[in-house]
C-alpha atoms as a PDB file:
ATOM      1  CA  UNK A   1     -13.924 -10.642 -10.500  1.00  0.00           C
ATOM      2  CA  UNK A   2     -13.294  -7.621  -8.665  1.00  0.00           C
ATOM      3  CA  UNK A   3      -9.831  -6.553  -7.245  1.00  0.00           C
ATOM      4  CA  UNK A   4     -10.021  -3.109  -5.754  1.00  0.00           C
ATOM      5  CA  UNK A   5     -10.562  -5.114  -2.455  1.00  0.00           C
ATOM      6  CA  UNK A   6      -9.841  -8.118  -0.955  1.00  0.00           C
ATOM      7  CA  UNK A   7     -10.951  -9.044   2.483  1.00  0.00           C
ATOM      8  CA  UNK A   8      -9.227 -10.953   4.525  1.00  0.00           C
ATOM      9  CA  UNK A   9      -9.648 -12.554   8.665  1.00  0.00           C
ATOM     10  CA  UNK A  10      -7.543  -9.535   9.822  1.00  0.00           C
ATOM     11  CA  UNK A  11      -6.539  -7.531   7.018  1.00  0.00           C
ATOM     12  CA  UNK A  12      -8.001  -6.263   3.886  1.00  0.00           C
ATOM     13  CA  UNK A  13      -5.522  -5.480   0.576  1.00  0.00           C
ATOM     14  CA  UNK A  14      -7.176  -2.098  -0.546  1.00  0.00           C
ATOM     15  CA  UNK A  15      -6.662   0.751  -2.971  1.00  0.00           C
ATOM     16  CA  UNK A  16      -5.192   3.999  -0.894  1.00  0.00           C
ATOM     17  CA  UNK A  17      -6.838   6.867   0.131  1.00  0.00           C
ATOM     18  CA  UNK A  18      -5.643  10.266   0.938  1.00  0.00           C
ATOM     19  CA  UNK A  19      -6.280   9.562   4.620  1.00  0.00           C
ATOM     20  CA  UNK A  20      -3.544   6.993   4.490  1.00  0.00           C
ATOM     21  CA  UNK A  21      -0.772   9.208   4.569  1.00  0.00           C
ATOM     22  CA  UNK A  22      -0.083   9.690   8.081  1.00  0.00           C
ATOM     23  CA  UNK A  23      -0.069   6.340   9.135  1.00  0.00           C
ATOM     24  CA  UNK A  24       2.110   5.112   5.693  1.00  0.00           C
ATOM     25  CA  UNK A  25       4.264   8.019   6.815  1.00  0.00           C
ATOM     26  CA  UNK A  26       4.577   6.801  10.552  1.00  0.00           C
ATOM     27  CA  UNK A  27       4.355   3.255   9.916  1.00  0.00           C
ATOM     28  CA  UNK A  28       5.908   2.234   6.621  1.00  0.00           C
ATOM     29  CA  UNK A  29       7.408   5.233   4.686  1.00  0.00           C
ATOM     30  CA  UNK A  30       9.399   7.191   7.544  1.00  0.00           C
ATOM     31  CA  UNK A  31      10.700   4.010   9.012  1.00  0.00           C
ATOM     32  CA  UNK A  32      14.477   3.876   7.308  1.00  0.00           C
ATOM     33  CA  UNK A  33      14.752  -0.034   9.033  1.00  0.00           C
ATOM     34  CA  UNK A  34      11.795  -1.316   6.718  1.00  0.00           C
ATOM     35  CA  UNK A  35      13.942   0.508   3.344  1.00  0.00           C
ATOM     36  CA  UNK A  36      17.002  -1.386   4.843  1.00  0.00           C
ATOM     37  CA  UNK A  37      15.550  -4.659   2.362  1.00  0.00           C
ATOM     38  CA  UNK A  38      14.047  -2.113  -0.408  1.00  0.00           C
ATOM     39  CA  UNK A  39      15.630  -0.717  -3.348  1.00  0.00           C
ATOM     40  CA  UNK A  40      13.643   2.290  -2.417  1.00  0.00           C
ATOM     41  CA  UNK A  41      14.563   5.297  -0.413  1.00  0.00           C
ATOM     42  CA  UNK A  42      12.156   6.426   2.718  1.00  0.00           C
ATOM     43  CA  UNK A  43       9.474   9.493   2.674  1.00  0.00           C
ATOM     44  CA  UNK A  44      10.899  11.291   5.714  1.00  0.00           C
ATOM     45  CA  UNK A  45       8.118  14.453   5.938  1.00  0.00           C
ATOM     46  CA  UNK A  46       4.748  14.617   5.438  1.00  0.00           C
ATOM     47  CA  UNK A  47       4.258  16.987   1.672  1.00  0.00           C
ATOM     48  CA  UNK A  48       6.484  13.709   0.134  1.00  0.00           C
ATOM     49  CA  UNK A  49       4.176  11.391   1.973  1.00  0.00           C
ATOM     50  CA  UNK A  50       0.886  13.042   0.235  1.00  0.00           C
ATOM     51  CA  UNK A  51       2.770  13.087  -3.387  1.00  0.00           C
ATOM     52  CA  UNK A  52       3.854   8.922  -2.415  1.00  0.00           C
ATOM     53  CA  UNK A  53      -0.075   8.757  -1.613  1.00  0.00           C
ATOM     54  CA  UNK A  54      -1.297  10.686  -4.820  1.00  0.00           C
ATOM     55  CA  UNK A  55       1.481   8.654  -6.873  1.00  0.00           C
ATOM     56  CA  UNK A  56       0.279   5.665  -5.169  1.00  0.00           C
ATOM     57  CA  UNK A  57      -3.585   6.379  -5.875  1.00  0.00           C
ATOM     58  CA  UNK A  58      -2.784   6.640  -9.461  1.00  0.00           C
ATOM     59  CA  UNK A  59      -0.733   3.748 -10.103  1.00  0.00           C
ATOM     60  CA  UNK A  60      -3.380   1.608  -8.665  1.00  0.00           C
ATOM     61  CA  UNK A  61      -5.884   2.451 -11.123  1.00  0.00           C
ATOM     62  CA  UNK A  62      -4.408   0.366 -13.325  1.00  0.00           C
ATOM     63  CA  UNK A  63      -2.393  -2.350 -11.320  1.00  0.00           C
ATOM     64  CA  UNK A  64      -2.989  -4.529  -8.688  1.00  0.00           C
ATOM     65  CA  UNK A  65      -0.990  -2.780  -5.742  1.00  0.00           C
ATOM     66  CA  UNK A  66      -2.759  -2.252  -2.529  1.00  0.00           C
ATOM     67  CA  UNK A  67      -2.326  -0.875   1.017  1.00  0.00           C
ATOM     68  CA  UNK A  68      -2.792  -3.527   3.497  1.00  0.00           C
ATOM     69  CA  UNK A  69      -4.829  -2.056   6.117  1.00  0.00           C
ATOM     70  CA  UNK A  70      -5.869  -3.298   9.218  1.00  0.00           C
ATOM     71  CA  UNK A  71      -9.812  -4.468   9.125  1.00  0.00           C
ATOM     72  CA  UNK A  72     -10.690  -3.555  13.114  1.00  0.00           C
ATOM     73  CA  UNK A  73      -9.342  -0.149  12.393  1.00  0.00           C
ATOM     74  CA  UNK A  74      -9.154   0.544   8.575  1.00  0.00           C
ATOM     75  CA  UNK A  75      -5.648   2.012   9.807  1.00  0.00           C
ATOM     76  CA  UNK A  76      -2.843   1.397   6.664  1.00  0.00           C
ATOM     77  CA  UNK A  77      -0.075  -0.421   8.005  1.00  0.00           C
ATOM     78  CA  UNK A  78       1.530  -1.541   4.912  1.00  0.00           C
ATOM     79  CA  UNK A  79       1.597  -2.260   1.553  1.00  0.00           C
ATOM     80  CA  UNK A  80       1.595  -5.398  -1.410  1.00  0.00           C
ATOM     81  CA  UNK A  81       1.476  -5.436  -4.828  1.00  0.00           C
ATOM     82  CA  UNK A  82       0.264  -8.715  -7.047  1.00  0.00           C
ATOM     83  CA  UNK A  83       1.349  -9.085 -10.580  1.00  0.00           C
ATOM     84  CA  UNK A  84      -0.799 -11.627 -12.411  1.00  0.00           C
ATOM     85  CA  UNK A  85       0.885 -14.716 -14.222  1.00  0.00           C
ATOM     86  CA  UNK A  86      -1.253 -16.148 -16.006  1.00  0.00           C
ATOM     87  CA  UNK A  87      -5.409 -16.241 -15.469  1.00  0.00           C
ATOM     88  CA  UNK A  88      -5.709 -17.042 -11.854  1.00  0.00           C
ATOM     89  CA  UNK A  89      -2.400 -17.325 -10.972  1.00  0.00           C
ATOM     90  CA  UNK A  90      -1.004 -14.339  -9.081  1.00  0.00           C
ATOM     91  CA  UNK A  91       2.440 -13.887  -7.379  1.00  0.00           C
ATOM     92  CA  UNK A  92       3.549 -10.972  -4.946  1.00  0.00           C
END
């Protein structure tokens, strides 16, 4: 089975791109409220949003973390990563 996407009604869990880094930047990284419940701190300017993006592209070779990106638009709007229990049994 194939993870590097996973399609959803509205959504689709993807790997990141280097186009994503605006819109992380604007709509998840940059926002201090959304780090308010994270034990990490936010990307505030735009050359530590494209390292987060290249760090992020990297890391997801070899895990299953994904941008969640809206599927009208394609636009990233967030972000989830799933850590696999056992066979067939995943958890967020």
């Amino acid at each position: 089975m194939d993870f590097d996407r996973i399609v959803g009604k509205k959504i689709i869990l993807r790997k990141a791109k280097l186009s994503d880094t605006e819109s992380m930047l604007n709509e998840v990284w940059g926002d201090e409220e959304v780090y308010r419940w994270m034990l990490f701190t936010p990307t505030l300017n735009m050359s530590d949003a494209i390292d987060r993006t290249k760090r992020s592209i990297e890391y997801q070779k070899e895990h299953y973390a994904y941008f969640i990106a809206d599927k009208e638009t394609d636009k990233a709007i967030g972000l989830c990563a799933i850590r696999e229990l056992e066979p067939h049994v995943f958890e967020e």
